[in-house]
PDB file of N, CA and C in Angstrom:
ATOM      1  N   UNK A   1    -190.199 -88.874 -32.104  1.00  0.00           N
ATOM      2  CA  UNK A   1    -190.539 -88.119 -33.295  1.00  0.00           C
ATOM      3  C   UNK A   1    -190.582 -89.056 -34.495  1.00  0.00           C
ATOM      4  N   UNK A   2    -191.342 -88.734 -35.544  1.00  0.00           N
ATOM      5  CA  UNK A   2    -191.262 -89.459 -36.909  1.00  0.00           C
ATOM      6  C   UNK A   2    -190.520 -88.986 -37.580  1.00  0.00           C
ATOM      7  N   UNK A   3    -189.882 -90.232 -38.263  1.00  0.00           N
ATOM      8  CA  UNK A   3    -188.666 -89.987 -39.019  1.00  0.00           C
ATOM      9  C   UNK A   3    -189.096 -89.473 -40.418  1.00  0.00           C
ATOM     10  N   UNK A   4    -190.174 -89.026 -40.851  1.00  0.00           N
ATOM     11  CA  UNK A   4    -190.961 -89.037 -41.857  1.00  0.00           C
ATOM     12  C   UNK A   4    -191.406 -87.247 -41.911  1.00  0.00           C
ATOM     13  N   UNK A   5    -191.038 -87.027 -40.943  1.00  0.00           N
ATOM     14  CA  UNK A   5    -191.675 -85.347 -41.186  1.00  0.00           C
ATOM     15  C   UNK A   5    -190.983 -84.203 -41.713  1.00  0.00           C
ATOM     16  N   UNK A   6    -189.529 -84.355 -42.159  1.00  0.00           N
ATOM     17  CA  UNK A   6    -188.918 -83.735 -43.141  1.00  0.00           C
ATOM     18  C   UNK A   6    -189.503 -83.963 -44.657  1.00  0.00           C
ATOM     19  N   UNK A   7    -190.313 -85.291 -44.868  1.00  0.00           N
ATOM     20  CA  UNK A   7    -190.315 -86.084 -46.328  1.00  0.00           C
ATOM     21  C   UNK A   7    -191.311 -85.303 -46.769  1.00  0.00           C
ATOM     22  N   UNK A   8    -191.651 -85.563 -47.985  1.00  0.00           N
ATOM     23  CA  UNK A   8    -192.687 -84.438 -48.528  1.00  0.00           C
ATOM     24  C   UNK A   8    -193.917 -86.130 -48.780  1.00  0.00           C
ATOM     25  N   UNK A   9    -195.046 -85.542 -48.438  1.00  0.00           N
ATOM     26  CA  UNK A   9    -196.253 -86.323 -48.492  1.00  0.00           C
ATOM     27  C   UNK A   9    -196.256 -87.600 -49.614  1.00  0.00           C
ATOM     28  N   UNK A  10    -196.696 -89.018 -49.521  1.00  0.00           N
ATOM     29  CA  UNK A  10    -196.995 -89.463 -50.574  1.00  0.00           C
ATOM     30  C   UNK A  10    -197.783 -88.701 -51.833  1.00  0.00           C
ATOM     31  N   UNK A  11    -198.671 -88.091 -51.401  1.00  0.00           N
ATOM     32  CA  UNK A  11    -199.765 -87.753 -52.519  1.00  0.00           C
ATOM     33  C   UNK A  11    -199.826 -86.185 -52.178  1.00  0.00           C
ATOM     34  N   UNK A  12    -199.116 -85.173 -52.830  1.00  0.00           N
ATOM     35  CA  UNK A  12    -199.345 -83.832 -52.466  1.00  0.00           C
ATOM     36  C   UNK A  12    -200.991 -82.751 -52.983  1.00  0.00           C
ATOM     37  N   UNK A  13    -201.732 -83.607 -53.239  1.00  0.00           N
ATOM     38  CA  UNK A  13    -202.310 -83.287 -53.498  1.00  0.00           C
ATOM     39  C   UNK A  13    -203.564 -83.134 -52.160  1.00  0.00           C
ATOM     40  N   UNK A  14    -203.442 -84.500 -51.564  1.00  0.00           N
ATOM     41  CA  UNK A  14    -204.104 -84.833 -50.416  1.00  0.00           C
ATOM     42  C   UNK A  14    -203.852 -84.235 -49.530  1.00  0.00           C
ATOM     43  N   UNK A  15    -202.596 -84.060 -49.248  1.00  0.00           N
ATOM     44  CA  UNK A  15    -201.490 -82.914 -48.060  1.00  0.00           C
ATOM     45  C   UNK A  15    -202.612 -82.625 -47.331  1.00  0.00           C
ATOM     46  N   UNK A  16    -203.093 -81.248 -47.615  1.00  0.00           N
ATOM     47  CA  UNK A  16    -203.668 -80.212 -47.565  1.00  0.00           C
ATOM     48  C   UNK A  16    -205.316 -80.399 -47.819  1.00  0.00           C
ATOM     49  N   UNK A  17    -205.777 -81.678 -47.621  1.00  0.00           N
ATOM     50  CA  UNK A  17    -207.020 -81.660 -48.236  1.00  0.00           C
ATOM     51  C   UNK A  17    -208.422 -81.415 -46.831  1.00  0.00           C
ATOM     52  N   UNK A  18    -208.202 -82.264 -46.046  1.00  0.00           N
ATOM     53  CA  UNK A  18    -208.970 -82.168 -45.203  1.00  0.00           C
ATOM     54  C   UNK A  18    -208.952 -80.368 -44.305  1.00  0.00           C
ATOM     55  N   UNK A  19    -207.455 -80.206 -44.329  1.00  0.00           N
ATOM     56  CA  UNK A  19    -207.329 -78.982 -43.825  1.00  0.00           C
ATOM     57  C   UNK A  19    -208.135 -77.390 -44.817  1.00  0.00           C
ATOM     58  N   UNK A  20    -208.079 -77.668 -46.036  1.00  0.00           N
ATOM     59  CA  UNK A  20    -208.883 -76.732 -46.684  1.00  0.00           C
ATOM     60  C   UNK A  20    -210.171 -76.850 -46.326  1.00  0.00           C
ATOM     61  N   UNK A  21    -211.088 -78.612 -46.466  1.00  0.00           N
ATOM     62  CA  UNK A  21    -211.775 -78.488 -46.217  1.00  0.00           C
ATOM     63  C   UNK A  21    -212.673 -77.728 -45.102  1.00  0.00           C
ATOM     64  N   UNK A  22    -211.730 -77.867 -43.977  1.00  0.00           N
ATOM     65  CA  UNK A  22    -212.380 -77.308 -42.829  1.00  0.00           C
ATOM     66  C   UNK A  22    -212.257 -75.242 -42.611  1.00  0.00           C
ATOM     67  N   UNK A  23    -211.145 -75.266 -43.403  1.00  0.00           N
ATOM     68  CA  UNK A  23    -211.126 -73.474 -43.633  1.00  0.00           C
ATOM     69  C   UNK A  23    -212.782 -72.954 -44.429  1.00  0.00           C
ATOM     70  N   UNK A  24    -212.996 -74.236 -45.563  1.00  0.00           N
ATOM     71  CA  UNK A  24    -213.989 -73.620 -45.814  1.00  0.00           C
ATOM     72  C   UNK A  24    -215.371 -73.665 -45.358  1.00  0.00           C
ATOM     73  N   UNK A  25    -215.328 -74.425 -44.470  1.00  0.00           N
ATOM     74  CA  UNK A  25    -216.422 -74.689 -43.597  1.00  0.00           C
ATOM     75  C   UNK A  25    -216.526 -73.615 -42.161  1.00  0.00           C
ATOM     76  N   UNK A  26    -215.626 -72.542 -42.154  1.00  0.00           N
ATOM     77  CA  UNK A  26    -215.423 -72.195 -41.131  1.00  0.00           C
ATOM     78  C   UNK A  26    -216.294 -70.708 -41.939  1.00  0.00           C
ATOM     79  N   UNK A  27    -215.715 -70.769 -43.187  1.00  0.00           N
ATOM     80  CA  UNK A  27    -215.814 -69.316 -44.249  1.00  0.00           C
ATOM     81  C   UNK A  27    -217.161 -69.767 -44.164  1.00  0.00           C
ATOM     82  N   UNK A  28    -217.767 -71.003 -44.727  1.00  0.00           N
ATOM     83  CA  UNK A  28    -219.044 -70.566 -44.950  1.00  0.00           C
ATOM     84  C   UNK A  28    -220.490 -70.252 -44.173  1.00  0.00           C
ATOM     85  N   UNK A  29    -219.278 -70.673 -42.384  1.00  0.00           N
ATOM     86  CA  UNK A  29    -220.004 -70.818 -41.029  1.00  0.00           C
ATOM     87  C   UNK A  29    -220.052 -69.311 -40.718  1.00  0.00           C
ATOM     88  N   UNK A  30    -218.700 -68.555 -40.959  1.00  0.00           N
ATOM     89  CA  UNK A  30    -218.736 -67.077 -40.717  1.00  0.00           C
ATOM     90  C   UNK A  30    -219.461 -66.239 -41.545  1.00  0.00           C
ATOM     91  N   UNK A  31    -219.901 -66.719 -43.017  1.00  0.00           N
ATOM     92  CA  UNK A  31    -220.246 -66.189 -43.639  1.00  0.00           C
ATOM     93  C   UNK A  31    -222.335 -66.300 -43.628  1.00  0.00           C
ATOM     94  N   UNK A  32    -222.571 -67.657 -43.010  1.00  0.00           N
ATOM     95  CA  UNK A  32    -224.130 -67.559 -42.878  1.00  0.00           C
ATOM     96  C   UNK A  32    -224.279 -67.634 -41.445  1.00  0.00           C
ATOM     97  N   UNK A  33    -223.512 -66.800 -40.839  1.00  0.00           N
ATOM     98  CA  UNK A  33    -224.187 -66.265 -39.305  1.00  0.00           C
ATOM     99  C   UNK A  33    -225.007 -65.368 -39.548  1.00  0.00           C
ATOM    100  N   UNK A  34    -224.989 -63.970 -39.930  1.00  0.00           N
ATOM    101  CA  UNK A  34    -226.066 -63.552 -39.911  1.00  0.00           C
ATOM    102  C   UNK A  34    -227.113 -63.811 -40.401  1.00  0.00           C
ATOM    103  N   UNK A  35    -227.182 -64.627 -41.195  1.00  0.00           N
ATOM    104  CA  UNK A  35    -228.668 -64.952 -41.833  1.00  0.00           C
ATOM    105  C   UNK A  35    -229.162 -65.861 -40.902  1.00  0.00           C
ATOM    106  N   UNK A  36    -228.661 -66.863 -40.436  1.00  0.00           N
ATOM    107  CA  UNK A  36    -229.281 -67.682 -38.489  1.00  0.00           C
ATOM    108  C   UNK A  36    -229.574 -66.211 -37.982  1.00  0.00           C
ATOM    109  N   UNK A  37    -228.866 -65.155 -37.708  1.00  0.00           N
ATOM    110  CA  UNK A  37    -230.068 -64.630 -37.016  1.00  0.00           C
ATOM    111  C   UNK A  37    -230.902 -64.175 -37.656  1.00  0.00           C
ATOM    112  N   UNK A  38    -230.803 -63.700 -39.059  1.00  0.00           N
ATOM    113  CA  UNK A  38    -232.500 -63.052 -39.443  1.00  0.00           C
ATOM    114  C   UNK A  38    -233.632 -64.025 -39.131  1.00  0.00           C
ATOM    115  N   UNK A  39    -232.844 -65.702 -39.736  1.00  0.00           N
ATOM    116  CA  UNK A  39    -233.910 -66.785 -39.282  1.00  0.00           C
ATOM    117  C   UNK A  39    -234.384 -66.909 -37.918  1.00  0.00           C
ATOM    118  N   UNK A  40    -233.510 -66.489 -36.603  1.00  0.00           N
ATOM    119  CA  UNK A  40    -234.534 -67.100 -35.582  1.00  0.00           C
ATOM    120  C   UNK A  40    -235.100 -65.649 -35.085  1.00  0.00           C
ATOM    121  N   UNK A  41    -236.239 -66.189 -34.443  1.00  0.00           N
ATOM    122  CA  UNK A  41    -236.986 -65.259 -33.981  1.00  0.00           C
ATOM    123  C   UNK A  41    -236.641 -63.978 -33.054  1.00  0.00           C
ATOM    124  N   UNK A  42    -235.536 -64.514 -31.407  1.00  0.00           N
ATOM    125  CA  UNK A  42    -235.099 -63.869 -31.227  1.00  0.00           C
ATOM    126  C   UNK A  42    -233.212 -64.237 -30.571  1.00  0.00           C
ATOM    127  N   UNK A  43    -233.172 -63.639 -31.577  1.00  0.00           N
ATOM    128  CA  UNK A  43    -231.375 -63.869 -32.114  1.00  0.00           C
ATOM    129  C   UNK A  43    -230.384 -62.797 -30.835  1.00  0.00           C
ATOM    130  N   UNK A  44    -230.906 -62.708 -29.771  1.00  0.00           N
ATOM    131  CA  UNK A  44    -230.360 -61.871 -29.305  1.00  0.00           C
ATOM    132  C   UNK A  44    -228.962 -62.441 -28.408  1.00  0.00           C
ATOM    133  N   UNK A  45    -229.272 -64.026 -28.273  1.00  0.00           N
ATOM    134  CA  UNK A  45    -228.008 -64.750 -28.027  1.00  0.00           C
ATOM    135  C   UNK A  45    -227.185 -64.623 -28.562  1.00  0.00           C
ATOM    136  N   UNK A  46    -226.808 -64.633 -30.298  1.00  0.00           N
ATOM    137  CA  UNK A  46    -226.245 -64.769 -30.948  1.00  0.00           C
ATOM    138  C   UNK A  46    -225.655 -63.477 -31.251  1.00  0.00           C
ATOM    139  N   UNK A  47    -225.939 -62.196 -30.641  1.00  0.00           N
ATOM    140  CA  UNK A  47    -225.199 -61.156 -30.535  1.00  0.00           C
ATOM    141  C   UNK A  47    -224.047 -61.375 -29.520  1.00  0.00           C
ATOM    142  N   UNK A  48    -224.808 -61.920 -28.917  1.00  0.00           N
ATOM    143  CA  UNK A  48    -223.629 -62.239 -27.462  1.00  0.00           C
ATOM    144  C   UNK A  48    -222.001 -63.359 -27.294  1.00  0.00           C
ATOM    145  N   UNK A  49    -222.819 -64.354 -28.753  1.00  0.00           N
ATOM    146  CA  UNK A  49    -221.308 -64.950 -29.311  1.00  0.00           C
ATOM    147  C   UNK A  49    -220.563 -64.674 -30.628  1.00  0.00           C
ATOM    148  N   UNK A  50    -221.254 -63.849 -31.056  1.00  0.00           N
ATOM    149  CA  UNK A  50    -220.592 -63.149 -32.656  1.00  0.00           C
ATOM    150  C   UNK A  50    -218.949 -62.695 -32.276  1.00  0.00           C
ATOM    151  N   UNK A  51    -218.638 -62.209 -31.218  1.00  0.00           N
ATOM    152  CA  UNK A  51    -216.881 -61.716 -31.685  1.00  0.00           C
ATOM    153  C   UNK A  51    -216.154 -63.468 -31.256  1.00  0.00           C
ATOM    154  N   UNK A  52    -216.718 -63.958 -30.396  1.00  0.00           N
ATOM    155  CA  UNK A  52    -215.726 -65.041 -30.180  1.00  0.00           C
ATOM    156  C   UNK A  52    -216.415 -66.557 -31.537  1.00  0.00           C
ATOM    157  N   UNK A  53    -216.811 -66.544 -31.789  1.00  0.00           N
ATOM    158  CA  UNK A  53    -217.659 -67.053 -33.276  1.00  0.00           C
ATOM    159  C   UNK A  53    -216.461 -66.782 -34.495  1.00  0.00           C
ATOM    160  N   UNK A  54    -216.981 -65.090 -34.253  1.00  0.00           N
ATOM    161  CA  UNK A  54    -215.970 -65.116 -35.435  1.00  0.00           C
ATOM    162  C   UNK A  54    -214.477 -64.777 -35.613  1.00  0.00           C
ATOM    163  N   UNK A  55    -213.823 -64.650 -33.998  1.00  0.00           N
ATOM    164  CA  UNK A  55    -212.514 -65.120 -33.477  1.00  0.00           C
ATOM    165  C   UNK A  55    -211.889 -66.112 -34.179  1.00  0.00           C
ATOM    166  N   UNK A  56    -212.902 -67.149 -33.842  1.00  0.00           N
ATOM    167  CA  UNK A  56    -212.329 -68.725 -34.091  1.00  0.00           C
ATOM    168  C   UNK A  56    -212.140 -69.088 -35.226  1.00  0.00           C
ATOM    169  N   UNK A  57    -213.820 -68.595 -35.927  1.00  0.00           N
ATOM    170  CA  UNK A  57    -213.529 -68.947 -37.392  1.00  0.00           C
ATOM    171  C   UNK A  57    -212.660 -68.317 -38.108  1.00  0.00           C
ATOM    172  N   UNK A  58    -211.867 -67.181 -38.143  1.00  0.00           N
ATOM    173  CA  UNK A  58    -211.268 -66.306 -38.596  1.00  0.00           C
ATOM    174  C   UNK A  58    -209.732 -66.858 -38.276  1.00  0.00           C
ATOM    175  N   UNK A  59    -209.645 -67.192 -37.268  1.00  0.00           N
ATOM    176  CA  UNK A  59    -208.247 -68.014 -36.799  1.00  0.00           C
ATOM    177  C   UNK A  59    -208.386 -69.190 -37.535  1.00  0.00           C
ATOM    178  N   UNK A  60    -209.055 -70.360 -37.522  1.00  0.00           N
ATOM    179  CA  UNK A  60    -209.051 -71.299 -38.348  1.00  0.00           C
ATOM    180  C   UNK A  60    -208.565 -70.661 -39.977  1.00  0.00           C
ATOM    181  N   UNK A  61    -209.019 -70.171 -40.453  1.00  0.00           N
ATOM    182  CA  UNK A  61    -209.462 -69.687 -41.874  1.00  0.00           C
ATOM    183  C   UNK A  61    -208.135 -69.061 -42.000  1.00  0.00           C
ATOM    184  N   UNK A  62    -207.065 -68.101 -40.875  1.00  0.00           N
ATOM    185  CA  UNK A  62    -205.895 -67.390 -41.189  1.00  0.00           C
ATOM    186  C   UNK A  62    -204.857 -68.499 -40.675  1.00  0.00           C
ATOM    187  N   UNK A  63    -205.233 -69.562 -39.726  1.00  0.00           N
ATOM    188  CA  UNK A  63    -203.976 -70.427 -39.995  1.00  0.00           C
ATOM    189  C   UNK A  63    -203.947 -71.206 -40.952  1.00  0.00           C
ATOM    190  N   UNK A  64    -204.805 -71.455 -41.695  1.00  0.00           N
ATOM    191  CA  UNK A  64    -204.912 -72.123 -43.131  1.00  0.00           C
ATOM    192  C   UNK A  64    -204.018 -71.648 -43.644  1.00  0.00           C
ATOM    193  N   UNK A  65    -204.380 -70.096 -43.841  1.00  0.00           N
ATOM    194  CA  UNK A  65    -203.497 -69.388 -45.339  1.00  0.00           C
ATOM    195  C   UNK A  65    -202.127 -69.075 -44.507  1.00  0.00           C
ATOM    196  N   UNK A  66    -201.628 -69.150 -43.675  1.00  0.00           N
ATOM    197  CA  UNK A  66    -200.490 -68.987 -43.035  1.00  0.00           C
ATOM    198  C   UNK A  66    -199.489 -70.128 -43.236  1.00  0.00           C
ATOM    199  N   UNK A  67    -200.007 -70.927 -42.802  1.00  0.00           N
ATOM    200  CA  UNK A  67    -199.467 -72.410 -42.412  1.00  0.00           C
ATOM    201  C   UNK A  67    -199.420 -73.254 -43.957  1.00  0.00           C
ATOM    202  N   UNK A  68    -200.159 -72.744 -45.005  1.00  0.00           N
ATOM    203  CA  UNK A  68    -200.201 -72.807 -45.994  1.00  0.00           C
ATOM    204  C   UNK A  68    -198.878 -72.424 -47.304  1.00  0.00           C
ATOM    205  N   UNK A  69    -199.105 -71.091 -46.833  1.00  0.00           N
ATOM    206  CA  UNK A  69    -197.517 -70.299 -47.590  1.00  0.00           C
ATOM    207  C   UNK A  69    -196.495 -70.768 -46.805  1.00  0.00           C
ATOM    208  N   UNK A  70    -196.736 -70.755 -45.565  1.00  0.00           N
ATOM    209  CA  UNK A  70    -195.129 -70.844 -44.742  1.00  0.00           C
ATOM    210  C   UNK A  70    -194.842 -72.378 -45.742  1.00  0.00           C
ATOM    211  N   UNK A  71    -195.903 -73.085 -45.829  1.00  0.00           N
ATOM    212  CA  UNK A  71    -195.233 -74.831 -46.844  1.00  0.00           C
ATOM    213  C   UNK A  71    -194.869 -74.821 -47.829  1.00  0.00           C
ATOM    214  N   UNK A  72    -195.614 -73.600 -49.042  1.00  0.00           N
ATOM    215  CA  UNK A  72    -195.241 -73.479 -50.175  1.00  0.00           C
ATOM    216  C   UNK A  72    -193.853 -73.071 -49.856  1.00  0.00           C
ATOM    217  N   UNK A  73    -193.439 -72.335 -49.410  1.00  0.00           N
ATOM    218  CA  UNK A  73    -192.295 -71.147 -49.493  1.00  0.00           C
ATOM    219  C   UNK A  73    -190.770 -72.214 -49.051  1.00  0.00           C
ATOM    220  N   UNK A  74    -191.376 -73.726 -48.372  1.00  0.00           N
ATOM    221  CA  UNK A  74    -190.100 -74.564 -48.179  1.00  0.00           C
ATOM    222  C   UNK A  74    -189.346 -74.831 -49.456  1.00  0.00           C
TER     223      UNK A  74
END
C-alpha cells in the first residue's frame, strides 16, 4: 500500500480534475444520444443499446457525485 493515501493531494485543485472531466463527457454522451439517432438513417440498433448506454453513463456520472461528497465530507 502507499504510504501517501491518507495525505491530502499536492494540488487540490487537480485532485478531482481528470475525474470530472470524464463525468462530463459521459453527461454530454448521454445527453446527445438521441440526436445520433435522429442523425442516422436507421437508428434501430441504437434502441437496442440505450438502457445499457445509459446504465454506464449514469453510473460513471453518479460515482462522480458520490465519491465526490463522500471526500468533501472527510
Amino acid at each position: 500500500m502507499n504510504d501517501q493515501t491518507n495525505e491530502q493531494h499536492p494540488n487540490p485543485v487537480m485532485r478531482w480534475k481528470n475525474r470530472r472531466r470524464m463525468a462530463w463527457c459521459a453527461t454530454i454522451g448521454g445527453l446527445s444520444f438521441p440526436l445520433i439517432g435522429l442523425a442516422v438513417d436507421d437508428a434501430s440498433f441504437l434502441g437496442q443499446i440505450a438502457p445499457s448506454f445509459y446504465f454506464f453513463t449514469g453510473a460513471i456520472v453518479g460515482a462522480y457525485i458520490g465519491f465526490a461528497t463522500i471526500d468533501k465530507g472527510k
